[in-house]
Structures are given as structure tokens and as C-alpha cells.
C-alpha atoms as a PDB file:
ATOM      1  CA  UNK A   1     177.523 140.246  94.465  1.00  0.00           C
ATOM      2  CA  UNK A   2     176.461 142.040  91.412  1.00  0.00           C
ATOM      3  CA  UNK A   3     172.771 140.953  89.709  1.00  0.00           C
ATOM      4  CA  UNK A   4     172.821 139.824  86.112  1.00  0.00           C
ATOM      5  CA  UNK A   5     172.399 143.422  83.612  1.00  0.00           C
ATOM      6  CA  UNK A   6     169.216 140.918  82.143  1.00  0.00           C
ATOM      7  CA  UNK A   7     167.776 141.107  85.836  1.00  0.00           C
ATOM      8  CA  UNK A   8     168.182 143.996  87.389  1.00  0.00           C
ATOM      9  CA  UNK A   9     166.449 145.624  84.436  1.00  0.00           C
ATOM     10  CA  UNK A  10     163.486 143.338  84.941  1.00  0.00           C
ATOM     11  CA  UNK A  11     163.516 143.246  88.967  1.00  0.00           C
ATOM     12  CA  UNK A  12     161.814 146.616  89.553  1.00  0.00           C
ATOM     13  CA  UNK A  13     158.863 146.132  86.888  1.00  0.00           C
ATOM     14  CA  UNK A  14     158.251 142.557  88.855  1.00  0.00           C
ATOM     15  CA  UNK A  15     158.241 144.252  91.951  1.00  0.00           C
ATOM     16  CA  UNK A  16     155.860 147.152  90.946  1.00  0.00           C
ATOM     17  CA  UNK A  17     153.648 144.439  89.744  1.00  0.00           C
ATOM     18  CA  UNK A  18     153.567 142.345  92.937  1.00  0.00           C
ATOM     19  CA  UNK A  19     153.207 145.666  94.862  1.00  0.00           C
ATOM     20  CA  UNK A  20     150.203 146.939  92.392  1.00  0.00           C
ATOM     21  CA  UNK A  21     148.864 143.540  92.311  1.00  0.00           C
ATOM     22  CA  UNK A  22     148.302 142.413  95.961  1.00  0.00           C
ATOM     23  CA  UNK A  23     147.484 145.873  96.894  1.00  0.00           C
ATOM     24  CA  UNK A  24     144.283 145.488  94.342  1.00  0.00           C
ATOM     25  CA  UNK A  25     143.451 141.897  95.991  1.00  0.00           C
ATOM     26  CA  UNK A  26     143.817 143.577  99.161  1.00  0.00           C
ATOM     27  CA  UNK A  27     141.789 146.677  98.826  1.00  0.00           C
ATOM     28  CA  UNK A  28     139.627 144.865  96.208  1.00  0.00           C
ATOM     29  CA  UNK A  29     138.400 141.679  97.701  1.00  0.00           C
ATOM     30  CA  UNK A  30     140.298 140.759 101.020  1.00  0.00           C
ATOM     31  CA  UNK A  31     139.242 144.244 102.653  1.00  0.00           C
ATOM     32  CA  UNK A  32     135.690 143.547 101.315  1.00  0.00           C
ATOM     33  CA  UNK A  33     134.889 140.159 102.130  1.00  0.00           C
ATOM     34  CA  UNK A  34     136.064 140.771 106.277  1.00  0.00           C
ATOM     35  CA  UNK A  35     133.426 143.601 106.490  1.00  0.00           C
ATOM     36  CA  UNK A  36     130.684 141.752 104.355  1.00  0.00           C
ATOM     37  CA  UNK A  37     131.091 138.173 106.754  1.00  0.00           C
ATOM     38  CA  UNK A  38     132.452 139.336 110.366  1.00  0.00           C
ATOM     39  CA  UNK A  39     130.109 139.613 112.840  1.00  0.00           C
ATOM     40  CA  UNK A  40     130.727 142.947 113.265  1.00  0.00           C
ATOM     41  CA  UNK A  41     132.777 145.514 113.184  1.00  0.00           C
ATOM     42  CA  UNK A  42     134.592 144.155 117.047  1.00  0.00           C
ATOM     43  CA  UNK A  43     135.808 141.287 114.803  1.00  0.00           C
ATOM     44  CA  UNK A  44     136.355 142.531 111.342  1.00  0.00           C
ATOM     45  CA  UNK A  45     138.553 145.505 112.404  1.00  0.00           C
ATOM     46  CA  UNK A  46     141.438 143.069 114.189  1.00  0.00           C
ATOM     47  CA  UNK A  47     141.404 140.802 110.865  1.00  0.00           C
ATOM     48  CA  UNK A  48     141.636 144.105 108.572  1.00  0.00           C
ATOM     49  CA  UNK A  49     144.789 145.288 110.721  1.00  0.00           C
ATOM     50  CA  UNK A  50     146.269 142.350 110.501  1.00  0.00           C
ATOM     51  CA  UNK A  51     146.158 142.239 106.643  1.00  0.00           C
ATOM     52  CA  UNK A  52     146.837 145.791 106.451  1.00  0.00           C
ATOM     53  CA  UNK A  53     150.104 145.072 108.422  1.00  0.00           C
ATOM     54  CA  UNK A  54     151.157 142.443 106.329  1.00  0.00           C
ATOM     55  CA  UNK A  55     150.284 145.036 103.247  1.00  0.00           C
ATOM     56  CA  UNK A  56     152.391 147.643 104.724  1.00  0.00           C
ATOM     57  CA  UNK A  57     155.940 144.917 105.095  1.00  0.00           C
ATOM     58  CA  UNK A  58     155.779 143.703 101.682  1.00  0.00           C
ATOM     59  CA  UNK A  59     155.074 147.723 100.517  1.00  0.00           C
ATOM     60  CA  UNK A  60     157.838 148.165 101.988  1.00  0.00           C
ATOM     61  CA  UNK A  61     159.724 145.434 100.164  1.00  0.00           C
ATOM     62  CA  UNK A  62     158.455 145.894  97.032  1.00  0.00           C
ATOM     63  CA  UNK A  63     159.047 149.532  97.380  1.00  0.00           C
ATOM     64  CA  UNK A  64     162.906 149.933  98.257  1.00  0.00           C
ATOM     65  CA  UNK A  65     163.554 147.131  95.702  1.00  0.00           C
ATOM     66  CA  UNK A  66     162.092 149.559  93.041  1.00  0.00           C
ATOM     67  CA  UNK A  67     163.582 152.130  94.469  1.00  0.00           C
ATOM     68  CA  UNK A  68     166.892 150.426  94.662  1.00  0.00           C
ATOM     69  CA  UNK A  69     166.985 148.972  91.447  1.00  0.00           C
ATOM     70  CA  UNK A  70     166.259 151.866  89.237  1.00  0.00           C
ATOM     71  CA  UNK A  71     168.476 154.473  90.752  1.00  0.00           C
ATOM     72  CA  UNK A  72     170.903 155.706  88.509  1.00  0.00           C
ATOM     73  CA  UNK A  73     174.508 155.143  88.984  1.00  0.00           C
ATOM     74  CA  UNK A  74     176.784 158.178  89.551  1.00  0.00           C
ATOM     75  CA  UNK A  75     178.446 157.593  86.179  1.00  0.00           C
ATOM     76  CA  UNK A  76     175.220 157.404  84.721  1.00  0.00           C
ATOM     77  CA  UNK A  77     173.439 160.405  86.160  1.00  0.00           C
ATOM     78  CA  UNK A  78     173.875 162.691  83.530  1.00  0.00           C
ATOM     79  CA  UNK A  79     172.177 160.462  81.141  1.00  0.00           C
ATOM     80  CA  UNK A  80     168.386 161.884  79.962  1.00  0.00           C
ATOM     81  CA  UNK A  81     167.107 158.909  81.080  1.00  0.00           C
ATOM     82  CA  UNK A  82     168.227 159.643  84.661  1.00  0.00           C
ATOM     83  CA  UNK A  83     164.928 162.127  85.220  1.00  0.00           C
ATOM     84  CA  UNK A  84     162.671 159.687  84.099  1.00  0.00           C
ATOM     85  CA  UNK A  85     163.805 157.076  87.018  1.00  0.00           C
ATOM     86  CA  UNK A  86     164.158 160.043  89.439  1.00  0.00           C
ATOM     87  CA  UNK A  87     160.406 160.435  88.787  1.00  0.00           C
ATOM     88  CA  UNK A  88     159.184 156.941  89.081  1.00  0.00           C
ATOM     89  CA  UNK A  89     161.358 157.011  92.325  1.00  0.00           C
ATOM     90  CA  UNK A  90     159.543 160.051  93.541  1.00  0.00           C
ATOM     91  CA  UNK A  91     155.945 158.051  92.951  1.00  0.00           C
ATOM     92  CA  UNK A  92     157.310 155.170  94.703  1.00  0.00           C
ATOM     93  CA  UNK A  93     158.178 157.024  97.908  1.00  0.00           C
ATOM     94  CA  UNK A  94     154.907 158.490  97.644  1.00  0.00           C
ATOM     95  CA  UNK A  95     153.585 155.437  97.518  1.00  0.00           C
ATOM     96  CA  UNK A  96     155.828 153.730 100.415  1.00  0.00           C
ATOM     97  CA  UNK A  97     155.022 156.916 102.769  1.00  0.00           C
ATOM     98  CA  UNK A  98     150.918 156.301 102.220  1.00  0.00           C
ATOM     99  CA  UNK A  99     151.626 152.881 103.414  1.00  0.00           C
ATOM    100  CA  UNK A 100     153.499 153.746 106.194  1.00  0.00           C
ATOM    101  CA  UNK A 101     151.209 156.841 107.528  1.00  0.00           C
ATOM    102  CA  UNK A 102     148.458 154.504 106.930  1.00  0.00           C
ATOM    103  CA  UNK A 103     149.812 151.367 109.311  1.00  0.00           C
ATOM    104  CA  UNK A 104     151.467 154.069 112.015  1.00  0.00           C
ATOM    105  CA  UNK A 105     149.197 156.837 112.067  1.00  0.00           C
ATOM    106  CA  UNK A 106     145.252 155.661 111.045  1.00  0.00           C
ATOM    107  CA  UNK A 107     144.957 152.032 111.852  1.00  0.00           C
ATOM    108  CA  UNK A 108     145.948 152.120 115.526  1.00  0.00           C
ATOM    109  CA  UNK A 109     143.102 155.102 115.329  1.00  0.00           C
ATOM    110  CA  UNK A 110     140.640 152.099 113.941  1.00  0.00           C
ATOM    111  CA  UNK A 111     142.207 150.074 116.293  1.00  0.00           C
ATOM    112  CA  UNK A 112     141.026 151.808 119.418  1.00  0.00           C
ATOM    113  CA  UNK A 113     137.653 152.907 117.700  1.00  0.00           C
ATOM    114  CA  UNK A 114     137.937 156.643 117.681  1.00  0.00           C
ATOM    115  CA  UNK A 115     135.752 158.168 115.559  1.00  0.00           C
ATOM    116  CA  UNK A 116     135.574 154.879 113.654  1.00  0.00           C
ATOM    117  CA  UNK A 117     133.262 155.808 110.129  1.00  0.00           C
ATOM    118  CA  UNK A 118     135.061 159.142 109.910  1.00  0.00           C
ATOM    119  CA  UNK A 119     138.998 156.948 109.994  1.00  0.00           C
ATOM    120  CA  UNK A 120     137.570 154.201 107.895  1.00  0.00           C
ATOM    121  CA  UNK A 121     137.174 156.532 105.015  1.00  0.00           C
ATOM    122  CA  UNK A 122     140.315 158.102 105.710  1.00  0.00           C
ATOM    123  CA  UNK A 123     141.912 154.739 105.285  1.00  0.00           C
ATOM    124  CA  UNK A 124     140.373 153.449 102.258  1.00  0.00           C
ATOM    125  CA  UNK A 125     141.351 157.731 100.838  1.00  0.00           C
ATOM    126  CA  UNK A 126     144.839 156.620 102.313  1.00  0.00           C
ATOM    127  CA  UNK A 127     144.737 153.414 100.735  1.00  0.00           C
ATOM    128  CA  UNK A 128     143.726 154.389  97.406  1.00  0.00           C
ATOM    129  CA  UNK A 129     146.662 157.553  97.033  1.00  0.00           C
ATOM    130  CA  UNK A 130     148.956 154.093  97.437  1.00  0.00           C
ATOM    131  CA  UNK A 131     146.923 152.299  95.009  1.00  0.00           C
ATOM    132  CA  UNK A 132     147.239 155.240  92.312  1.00  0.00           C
ATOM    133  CA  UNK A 133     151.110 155.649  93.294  1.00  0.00           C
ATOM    134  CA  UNK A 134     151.880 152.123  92.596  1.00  0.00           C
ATOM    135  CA  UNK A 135     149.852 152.009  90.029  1.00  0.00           C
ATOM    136  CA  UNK A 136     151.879 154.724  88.058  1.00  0.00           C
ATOM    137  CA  UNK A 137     155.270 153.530  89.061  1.00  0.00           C
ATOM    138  CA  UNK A 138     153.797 149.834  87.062  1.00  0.00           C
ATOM    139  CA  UNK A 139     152.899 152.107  84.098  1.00  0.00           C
ATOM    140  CA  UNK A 140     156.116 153.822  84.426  1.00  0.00           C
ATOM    141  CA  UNK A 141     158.226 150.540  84.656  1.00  0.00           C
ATOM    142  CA  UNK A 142     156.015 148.818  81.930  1.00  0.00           C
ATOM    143  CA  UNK A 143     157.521 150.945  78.792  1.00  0.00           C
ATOM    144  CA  UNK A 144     159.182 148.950  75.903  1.00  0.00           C
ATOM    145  CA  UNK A 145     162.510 150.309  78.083  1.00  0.00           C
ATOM    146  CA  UNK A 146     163.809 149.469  81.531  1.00  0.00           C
ATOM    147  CA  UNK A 147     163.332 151.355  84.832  1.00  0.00           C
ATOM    148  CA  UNK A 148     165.776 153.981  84.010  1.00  0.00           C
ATOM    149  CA  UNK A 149     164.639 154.747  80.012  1.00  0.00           C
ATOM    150  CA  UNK A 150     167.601 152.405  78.371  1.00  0.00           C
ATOM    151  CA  UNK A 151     166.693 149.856  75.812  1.00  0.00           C
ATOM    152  CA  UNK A 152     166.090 146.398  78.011  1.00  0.00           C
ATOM    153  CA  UNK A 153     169.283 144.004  78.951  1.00  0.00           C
ATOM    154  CA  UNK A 154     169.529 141.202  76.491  1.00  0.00           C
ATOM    155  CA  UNK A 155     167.704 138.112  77.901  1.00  0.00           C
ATOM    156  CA  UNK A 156     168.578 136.188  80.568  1.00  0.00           C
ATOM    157  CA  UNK A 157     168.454 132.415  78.271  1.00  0.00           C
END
């Protein structure tokens, strides 16, 4: 089944923004408010994996649908716009592999409290390289243009 031209030239700029957007609440006030109220770090950590889990699955979503939607066509890969999407696919990766080395590699670290100031900061740097990825993919995606550099589909009415 083949999305609507109208759609698939708006579906990776509303993923970017969901991605961007909860990844700011997250890492803005979720992430915040758990270490401000817990009792302590033995019951903040748990809650902040949790959340950081759930972060990481809908990265992941939001991610590959960008990813998905903007890549260029074979018969359309010899179009100038086609390095402009390459790019913005190459910050979106970047993005999806922050998200992924953080949930697989530094929050079972937190988890088992190794070293636990020293891998906090980690994960917030971690964290914040997938904040400033998604952040340029949005800006990217955001032009007067679709994903790939074309003038937009007409509208979907």
C-alpha cells in the first residue's frame, strides 16, 4: 500500500517533531522531577530507566520512520536534492545510535551502580548528542520543502 504523495512528504517532519519533542519533556522535566522527589537515588534510578527505555522504543520509531520516509528512490537519486536527505539521514542515525548506546551500554551501568556520578553525566552527555541530532534533523525537515529538498505535495483536503 502506497502513502498519499501529500503524506509521505509531511510524515518525517511529524516524526522529527514527536522525536525532538518528547525527548525535551524527557530530558527537560520528566528526568528532573524523579531526582528532585525520589527518596533517593535506590528509587529514582529504576523510574529513570524505565522512562529512558520507553525513550529509546519510540527513538527508535520515530527514527526509521524518518529515515524511511525521506530516502530517495533509485529513480530519484541523481536528483540534487538527494544529498540533502542523505544528510538529514546521516543525523538521524546519529541520533538513533546515541539512543541505543545509551539504553544498552550506560543505563544497565546506572542500573547496577558502578561508578554512579561519573555514568550519570555520561548519560545526560549521551542524552544531549541525541537531543542536538534530533534537533537538527527537525531543522532540516522544517524548510519551506519536504524531507528530500522538493517543493511540498499539494495538500491532503
Amino acid at each position: 500500500m502506497q502513502l498519499p504523495a501529500c503524506i509521505k512528504a509531511r510524515l518525517p517532519l511529524l516524526a522529527a517533531a514527536l522525536w525532538w519533542g518528547a525527548l525535551t519533556a524527557i530530558g527537560g522535566i520528566v528526568m528532573p522531577l524523579f531526582y528532585m522527589h525520589a527518596a533517593g537515588a535506590a528509587m529514582a534510578v529504576p523510574l529513570a530507566a524505565s522512562v529512558m527505555t520507553a525513550s529509546m522504543w519510540l527513538s527508535v520509531a520515530c527514527g526509521f520512520t524518518v529515515v524511511l520516509a525521506i530516502r530517495p528512490s533509485a529513480e530519484e537519486a541523481g536528483h540534487a536534492w538527494a544529498g540533502r536527505a542523505l544528510t538529514t539521514t546521516g543525523w538521524a542515525l546519529a541520533a538513533l545510535l546515541a539512543a541505543l548506546l545509551l539504553e544498552f551500554a550506560v543505563v544497565p551501568r546506572i542500573l547496577m551502580r558502578e561508578n554512579l556520578s561519573s555514568l550519570l553525566g555520561a548519560g545526560a552527555a549521551v542524552y544531549a548528542l541525541q537531543w542536538l541530532c534530533c534537533a537538527v534533523v527537525l531543522w532540516r525537515l522544517s524548510t519551506s520543502k519536504d524531507a528530500q529538498g522538493r517543493p511540498h505535495a499539494s495538500s491532503c483536503d
